[in-house]
Protein backbone atom coordinates (compact mmCIF):
# COMPACT_ATOMS: atom_id res chain seq x y z
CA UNK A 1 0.00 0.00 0.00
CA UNK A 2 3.11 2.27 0.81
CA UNK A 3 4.73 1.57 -2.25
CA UNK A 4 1.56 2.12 -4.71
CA UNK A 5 1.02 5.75 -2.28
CA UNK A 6 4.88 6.61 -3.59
CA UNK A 7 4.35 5.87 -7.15
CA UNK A 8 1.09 7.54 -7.14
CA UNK A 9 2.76 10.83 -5.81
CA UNK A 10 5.51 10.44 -7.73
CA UNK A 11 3.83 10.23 -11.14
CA UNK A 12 1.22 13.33 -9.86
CA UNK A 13 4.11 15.55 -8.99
CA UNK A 14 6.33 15.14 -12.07
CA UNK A 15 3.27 15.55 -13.86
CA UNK A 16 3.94 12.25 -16.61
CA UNK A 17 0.30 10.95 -15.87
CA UNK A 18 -2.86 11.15 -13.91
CA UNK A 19 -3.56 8.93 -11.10
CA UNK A 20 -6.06 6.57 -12.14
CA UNK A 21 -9.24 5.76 -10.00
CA UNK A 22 -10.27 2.18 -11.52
CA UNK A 23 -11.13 1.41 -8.11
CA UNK A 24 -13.83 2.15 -5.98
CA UNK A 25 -13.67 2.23 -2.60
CA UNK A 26 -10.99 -0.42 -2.42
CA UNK A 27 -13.10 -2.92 -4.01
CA UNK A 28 -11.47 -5.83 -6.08
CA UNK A 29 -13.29 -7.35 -8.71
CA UNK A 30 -13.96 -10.84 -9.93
CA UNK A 31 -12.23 -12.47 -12.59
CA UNK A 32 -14.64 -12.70 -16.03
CA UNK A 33 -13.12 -14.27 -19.09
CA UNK A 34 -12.89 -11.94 -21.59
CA UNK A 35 -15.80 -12.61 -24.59
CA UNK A 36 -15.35 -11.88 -28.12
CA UNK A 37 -18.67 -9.44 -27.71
CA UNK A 38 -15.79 -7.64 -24.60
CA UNK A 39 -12.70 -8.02 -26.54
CA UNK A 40 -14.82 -6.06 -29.48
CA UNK A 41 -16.24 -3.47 -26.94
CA UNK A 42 -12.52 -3.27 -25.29
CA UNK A 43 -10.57 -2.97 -28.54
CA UNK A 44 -13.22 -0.34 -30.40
CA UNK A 45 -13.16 1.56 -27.59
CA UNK A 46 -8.97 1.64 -27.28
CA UNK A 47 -8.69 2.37 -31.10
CA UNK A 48 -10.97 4.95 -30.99
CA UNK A 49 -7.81 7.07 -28.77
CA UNK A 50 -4.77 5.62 -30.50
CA UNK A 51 -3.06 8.04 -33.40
CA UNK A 52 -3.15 5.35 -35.70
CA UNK A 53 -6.00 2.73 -34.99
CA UNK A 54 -4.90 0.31 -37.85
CA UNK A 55 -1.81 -0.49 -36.87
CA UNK A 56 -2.87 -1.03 -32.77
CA UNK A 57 -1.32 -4.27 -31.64
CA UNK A 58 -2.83 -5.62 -28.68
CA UNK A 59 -1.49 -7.88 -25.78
CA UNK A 60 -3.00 -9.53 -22.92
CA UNK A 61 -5.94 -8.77 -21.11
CA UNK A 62 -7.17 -8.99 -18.05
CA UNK A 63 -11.30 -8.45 -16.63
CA UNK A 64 -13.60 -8.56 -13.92
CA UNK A 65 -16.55 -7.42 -12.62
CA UNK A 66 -18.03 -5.97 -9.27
CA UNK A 67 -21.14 -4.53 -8.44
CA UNK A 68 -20.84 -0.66 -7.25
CA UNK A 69 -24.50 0.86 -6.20
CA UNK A 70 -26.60 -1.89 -7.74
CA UNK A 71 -24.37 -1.31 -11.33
CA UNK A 72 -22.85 -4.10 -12.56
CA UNK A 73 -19.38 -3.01 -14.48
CA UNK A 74 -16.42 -4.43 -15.76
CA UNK A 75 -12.51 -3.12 -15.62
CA UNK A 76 -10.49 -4.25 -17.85
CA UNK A 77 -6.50 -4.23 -18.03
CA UNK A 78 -4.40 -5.00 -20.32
CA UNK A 79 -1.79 -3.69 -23.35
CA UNK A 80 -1.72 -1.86 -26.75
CA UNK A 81 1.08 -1.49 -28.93
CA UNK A 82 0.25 1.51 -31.56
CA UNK A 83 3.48 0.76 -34.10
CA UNK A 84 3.31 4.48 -35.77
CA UNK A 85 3.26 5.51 -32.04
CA UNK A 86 6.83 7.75 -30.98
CA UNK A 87 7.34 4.96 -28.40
CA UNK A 88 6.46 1.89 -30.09
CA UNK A 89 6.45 0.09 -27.13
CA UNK A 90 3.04 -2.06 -25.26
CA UNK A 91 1.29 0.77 -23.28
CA UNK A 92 -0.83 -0.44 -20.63
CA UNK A 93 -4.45 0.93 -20.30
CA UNK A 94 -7.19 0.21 -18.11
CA UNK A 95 -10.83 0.70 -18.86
CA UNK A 96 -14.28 -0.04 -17.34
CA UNK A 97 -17.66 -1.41 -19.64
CA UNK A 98 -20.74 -0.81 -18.19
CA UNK A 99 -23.45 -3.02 -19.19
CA UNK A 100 -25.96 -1.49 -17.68
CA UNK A 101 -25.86 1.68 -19.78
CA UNK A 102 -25.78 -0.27 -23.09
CA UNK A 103 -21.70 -1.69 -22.59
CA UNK A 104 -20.56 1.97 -22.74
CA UNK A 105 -16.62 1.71 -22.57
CA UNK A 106 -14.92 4.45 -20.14
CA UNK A 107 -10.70 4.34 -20.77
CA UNK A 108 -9.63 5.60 -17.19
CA UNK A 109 -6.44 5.78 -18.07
CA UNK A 110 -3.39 4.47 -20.45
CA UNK A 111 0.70 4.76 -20.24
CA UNK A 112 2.36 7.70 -22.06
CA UNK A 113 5.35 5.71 -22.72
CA UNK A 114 7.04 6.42 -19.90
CA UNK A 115 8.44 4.68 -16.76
CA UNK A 116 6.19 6.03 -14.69
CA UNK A 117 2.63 6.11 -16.85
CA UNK A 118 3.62 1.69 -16.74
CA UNK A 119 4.01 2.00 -13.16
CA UNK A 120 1.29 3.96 -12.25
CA UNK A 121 -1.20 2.44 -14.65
CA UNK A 122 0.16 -1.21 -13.65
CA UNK A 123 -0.22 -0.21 -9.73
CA UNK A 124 -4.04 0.70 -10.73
CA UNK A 125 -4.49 -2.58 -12.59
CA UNK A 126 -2.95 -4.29 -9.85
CA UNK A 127 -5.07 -2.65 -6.75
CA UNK A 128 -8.29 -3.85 -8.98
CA UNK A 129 -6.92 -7.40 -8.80
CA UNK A 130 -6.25 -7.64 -12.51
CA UNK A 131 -2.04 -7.64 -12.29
CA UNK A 132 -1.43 -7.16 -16.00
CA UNK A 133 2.21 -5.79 -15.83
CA UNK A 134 5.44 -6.68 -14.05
CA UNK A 135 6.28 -4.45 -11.00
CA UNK A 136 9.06 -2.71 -12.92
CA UNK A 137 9.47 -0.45 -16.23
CA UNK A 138 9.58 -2.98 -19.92
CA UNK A 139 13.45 -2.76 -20.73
């Protein structure tokens, strides 16, 4: 808990990425496999942010789901690699579906290619339960 606190300051005071809030209230989720009606909804909804949607490249991916208020939804972790990117490199992202509202896809948040955007979006991912990433920065 320490060490995700650190990271999370870190990345907010160099100012690389936001903190994101995948989850509520500390609340882990349940592990779902992931459809090909979720992998549709997950990768539409990534390729709709990338520069160059064509060429996205995705890795694995991680969901579950959890039941805030009486609303079902699903997060979702996992990796993109956009190949006309600058970095060229798997980002990490991580995302929540809502199924009540018609599967509407929300990205919370995705790596900028550096260090800390992988650890802070990996930390996220982890704290959900849905450890997509390695603890340290892709070498």
């Amino acid at each position: 808990m320490r060490k995700t606190v650190q990271l999370l300051l870190a990345a907010s005071l160099c100012g690389c990425v936001a903190a994101p809030q995948p989850d509520a209230g500390g609340q882990r989720v349940d592990s779902i496999p992931i459809s090909l009606a979720l992998e549709e909804i997950i990768t539409t909804g990534i390729r709709q942010r990338l520069h160059d949607p064509a060429f996205a490249k995705f890795g694995a991916m991680l969901a579950g789901e959890r039941a805030l208020n009486g609303h079902q939804e699903i997060v979702v972790c996992g990796t993109v690699r956009n190949a006309s990117g600058a970095y060229g490199g798997d980002e990490p992202f991580i995302a929540k579906i809502f199924p009540d509202a018609g599967s509407s896809f929300e990205l919370v948040a995705m790596g900028d290619g550096s260090p800390n955007g992988r650890l802070v979006v990996g930390a996220a991912c982890r704290t959900a339960g849905l450890p997509i990433l390695d603890a340290g920065p892709k070498t």
